[in-house]
C-alpha atoms as a PDB file:
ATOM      1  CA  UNK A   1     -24.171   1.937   1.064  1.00  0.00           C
ATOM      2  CA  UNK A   2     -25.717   3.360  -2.092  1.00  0.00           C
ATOM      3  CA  UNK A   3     -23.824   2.687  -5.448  1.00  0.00           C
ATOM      4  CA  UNK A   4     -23.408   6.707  -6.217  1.00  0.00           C
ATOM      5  CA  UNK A   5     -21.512   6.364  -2.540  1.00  0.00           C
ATOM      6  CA  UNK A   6     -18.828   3.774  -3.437  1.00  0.00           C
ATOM      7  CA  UNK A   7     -18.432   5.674  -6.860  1.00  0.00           C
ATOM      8  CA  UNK A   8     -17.857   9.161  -4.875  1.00  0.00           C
ATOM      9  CA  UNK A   9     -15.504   6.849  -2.670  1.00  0.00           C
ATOM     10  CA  UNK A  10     -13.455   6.181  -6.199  1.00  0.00           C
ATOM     11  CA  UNK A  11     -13.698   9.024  -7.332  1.00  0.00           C
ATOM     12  CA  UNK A  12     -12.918  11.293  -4.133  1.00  0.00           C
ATOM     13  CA  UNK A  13      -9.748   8.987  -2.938  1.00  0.00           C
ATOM     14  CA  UNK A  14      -6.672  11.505  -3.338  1.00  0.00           C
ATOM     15  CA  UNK A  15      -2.609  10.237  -2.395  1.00  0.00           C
ATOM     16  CA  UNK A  16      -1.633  12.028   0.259  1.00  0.00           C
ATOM     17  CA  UNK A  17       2.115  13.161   0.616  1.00  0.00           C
ATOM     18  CA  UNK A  18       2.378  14.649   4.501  1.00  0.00           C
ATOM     19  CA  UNK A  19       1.044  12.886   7.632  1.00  0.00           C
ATOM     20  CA  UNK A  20       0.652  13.676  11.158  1.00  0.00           C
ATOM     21  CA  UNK A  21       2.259  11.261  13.729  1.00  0.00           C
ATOM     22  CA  UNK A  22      -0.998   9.548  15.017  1.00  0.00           C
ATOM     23  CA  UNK A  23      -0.710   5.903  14.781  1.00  0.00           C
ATOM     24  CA  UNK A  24      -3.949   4.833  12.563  1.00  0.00           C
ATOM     25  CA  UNK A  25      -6.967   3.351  14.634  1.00  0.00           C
ATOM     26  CA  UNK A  26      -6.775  -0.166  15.202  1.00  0.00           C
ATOM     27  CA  UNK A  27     -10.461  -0.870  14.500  1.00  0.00           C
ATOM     28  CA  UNK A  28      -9.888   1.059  11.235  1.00  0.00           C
ATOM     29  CA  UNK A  29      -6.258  -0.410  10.196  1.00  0.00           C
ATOM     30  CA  UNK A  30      -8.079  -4.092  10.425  1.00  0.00           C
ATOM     31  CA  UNK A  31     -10.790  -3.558   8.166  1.00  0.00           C
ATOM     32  CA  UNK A  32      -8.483  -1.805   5.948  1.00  0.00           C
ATOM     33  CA  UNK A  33      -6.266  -5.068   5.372  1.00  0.00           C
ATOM     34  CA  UNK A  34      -9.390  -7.411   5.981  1.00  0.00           C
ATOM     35  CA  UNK A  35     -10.211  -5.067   2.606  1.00  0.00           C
ATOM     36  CA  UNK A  36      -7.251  -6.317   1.135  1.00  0.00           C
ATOM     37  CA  UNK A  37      -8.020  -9.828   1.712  1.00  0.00           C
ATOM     38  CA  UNK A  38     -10.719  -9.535  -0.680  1.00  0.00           C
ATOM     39  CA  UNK A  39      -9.084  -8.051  -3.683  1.00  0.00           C
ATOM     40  CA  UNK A  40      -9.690 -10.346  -6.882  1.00  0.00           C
ATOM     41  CA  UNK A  41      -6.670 -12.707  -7.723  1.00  0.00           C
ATOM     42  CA  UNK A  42      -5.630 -14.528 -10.502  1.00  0.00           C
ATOM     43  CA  UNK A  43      -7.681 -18.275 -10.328  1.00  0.00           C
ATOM     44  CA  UNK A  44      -8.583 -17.245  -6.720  1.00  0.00           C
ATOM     45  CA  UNK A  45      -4.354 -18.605  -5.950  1.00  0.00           C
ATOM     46  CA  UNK A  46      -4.522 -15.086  -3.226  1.00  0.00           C
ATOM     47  CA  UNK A  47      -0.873 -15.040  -3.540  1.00  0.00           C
ATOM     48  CA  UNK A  48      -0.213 -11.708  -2.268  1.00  0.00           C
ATOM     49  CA  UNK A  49       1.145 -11.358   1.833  1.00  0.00           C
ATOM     50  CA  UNK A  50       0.316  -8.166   3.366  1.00  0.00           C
ATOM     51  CA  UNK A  51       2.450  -7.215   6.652  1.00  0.00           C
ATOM     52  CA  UNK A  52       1.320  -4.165   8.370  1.00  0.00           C
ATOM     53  CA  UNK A  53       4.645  -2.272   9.776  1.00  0.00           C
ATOM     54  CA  UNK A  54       3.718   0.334  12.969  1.00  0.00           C
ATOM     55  CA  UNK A  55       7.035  -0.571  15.175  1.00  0.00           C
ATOM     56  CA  UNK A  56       8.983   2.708  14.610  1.00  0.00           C
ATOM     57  CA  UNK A  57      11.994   0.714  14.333  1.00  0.00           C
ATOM     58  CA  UNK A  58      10.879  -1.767  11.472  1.00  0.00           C
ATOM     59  CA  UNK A  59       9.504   1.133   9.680  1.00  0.00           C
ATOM     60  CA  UNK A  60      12.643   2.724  10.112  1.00  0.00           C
ATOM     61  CA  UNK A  61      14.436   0.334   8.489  1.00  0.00           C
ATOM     62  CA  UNK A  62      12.059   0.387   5.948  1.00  0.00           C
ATOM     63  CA  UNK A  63      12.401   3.918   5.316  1.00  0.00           C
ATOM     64  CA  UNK A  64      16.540   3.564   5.375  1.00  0.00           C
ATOM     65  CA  UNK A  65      16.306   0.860   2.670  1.00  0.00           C
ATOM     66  CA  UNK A  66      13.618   2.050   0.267  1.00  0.00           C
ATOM     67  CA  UNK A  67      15.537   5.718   0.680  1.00  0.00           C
ATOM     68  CA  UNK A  68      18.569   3.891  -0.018  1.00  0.00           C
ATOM     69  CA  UNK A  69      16.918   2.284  -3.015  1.00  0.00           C
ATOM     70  CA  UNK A  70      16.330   5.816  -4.870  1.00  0.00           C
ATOM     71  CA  UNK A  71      20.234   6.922  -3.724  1.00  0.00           C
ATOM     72  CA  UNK A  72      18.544   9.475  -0.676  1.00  0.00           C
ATOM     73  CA  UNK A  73      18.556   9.598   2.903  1.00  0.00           C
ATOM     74  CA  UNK A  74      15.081  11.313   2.640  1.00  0.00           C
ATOM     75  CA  UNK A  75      11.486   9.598   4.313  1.00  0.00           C
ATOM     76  CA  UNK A  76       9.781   8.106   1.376  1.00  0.00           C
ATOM     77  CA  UNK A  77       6.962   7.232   3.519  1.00  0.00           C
ATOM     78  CA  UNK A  78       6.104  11.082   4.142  1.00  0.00           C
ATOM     79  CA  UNK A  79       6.150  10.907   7.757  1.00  0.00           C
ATOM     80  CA  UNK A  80       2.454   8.148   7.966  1.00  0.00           C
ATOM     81  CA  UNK A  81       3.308   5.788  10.984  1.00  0.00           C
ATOM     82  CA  UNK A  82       1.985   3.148   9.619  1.00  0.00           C
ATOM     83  CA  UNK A  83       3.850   1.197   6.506  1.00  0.00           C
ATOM     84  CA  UNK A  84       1.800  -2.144   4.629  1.00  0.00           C
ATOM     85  CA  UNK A  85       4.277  -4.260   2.592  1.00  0.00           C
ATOM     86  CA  UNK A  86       2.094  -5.941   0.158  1.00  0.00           C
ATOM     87  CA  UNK A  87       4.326  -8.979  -1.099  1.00  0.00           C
ATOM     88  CA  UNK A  88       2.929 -12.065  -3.834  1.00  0.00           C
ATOM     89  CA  UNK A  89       4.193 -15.354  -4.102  1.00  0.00           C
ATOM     90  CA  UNK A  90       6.597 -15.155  -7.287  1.00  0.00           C
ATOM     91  CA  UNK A  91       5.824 -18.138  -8.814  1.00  0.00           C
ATOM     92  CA  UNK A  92       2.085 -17.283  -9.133  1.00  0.00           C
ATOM     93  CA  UNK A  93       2.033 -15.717 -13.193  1.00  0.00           C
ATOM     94  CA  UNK A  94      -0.386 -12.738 -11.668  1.00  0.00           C
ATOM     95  CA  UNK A  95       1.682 -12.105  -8.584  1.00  0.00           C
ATOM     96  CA  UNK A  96       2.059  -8.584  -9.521  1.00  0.00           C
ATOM     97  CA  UNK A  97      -1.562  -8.072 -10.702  1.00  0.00           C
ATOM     98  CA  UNK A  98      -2.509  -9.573  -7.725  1.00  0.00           C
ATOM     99  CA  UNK A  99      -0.852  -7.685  -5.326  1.00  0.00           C
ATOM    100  CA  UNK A 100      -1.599  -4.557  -6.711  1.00  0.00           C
ATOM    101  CA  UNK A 101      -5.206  -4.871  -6.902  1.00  0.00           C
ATOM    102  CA  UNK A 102      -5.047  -5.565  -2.845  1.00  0.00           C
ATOM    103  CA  UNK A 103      -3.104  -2.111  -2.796  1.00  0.00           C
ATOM    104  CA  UNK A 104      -6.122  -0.214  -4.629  1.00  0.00           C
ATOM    105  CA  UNK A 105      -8.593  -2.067  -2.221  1.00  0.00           C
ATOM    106  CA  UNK A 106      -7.118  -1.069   0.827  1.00  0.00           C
ATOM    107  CA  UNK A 107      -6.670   2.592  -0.553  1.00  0.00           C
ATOM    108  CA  UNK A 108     -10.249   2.930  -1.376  1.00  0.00           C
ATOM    109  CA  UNK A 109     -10.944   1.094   2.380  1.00  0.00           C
ATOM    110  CA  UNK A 110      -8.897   3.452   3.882  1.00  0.00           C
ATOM    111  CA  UNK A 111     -10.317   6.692   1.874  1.00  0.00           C
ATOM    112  CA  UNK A 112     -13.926   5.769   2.738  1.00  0.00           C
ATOM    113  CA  UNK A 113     -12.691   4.912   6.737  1.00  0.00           C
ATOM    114  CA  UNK A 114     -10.994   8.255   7.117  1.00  0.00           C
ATOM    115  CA  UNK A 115      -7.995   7.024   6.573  1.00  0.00           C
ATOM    116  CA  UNK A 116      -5.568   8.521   4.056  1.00  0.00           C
ATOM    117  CA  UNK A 117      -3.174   6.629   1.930  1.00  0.00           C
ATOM    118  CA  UNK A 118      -0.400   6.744  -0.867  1.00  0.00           C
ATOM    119  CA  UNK A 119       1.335   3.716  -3.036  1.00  0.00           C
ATOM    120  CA  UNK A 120       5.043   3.971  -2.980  1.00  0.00           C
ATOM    121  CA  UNK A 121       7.012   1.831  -4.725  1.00  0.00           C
ATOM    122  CA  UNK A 122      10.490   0.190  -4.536  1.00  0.00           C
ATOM    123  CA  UNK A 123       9.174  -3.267  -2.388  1.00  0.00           C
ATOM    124  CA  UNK A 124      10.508  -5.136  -5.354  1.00  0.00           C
ATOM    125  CA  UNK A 125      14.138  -3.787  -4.621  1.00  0.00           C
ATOM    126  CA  UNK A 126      14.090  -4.166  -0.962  1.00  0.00           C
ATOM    127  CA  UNK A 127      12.693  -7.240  -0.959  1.00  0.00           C
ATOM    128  CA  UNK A 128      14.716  -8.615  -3.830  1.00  0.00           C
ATOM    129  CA  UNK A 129      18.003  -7.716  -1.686  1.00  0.00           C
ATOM    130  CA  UNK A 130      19.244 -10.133   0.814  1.00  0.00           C
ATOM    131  CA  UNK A 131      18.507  -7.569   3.562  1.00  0.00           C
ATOM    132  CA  UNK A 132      14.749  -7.735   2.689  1.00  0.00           C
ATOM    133  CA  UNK A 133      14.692 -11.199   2.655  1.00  0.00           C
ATOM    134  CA  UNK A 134      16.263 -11.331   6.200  1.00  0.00           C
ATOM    135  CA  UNK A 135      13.883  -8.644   6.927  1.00  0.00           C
ATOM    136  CA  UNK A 136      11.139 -11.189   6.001  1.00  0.00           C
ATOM    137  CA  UNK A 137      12.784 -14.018   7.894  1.00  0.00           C
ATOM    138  CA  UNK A 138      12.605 -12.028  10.951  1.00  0.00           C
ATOM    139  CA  UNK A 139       9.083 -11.531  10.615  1.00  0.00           C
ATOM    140  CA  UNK A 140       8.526 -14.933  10.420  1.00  0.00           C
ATOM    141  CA  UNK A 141       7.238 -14.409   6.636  1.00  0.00           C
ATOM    142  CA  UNK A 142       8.058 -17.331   4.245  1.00  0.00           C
ATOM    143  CA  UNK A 143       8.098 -17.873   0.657  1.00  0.00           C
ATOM    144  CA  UNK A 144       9.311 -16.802  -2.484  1.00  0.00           C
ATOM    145  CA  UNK A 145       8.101 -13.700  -2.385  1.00  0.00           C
ATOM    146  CA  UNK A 146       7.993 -10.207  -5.064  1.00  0.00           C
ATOM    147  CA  UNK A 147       7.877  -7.042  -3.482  1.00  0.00           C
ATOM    148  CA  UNK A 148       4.903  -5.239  -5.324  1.00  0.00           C
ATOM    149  CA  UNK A 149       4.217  -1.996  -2.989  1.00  0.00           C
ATOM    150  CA  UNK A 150       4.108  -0.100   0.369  1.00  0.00           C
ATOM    151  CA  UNK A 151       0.609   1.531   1.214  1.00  0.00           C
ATOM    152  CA  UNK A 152       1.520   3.984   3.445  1.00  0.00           C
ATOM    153  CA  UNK A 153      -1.446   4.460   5.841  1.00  0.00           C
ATOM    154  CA  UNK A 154      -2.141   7.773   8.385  1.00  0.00           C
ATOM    155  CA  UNK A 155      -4.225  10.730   8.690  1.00  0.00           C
ATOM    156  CA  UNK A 156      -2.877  13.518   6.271  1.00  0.00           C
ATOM    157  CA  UNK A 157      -1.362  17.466   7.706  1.00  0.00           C
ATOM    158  CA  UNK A 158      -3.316  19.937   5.618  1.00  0.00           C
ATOM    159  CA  UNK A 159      -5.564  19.898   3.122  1.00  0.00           C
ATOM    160  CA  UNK A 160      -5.981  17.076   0.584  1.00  0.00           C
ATOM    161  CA  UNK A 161      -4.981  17.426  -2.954  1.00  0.00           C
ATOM    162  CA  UNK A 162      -8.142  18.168  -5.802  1.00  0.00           C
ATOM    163  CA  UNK A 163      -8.057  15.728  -8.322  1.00  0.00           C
ATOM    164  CA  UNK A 164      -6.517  16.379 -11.625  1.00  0.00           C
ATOM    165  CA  UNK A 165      -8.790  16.693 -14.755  1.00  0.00           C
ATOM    166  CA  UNK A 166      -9.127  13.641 -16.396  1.00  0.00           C
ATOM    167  CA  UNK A 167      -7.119  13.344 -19.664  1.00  0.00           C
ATOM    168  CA  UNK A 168      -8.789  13.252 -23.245  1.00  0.00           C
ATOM    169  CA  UNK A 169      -9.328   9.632 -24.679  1.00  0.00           C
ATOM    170  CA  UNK A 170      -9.029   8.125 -21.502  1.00  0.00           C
ATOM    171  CA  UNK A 171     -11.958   5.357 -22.461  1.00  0.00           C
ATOM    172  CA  UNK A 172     -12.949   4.320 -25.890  1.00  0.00           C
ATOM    173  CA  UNK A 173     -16.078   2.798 -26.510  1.00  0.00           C
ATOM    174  CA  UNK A 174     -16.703  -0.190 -29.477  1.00  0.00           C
END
């Protein structure tokens, strides 16, 4: 791949907000989290935990408490089959950081496999709640964990959003 490639990657990726119900190609959804894998972290500690979510009734539940987070009934996922809880280990001081750089990598991963994408947030709440910790326990998914984000992962209804102009200022040289 050619540099100007991974920049139009960057610069192309777009959050996308309706999704059809195809389940997301295996071969693709791997390389997507093996992406994630490889985000930078804080003194190479890689405490982020990424769980991929495609049984329709764990991503239910999902759905039910991150909708119940924001006081709706609604699908905060957008309809995408396929939910990634992105989780860090809480006593790490760049958990957050951490976790959220994994997010962007697998959003650009996904972006340049076809695959479209959108952060949503609320993990900390779920996760913080003693349903989201049973929810972990179920999965078999131990430590003291942070929610940090859902990547909702699927291949988008209609056409993709154009990308906003970017704002005045936004870099400053010295």
């Amino acid at each position: 791949m050619q540099a100007q490639d991974f920049l139009d990657i960057l610069k192309t990726r777009r959050s996308v907000r309706k999704y059809e119900k195809k389940q997301v190609d295996e071969a693709a959804l791997a390389a997507i989290l093996d992406a994630g894998t490889y985000a930078a972290t804080g003194r190479n500690k890689q405490s982020p935990v990424i769980v991929a979510v495609q049984d329709p009734e764990a991503r239910e539940r999902l759905r039910r408490m991150n909708a119940a987070v924001m006081g709706t009934e609604g699908d905060p996922f957008y309809g995408a089959p396929t939910v990634v809880v992105v989780l860090a280990d809480r006593s790490v001081h760049t958990c957050v950081e951490d976790g959220s750089l994994v997010i962007g990598n697998m959003m650009n991963a996904a972006h340049a496999l076809g695959v479209d994408s959108c952060w949503i947030h609320r993990a900390r709440e779920e996760f913080d709640s003693a349903e989201g910790r049973a929810l972990l326990r179920e999965w078999g998914v131990e430590g003291d964990l942070v929610g940090v984000g859902h990547l909702i992962l699927g291949y988008g209804e209609g056409e993709r959003p154009a990308a906003a102009p970017r704002k005045k200022h936004y870099t400053y040289r010295v």
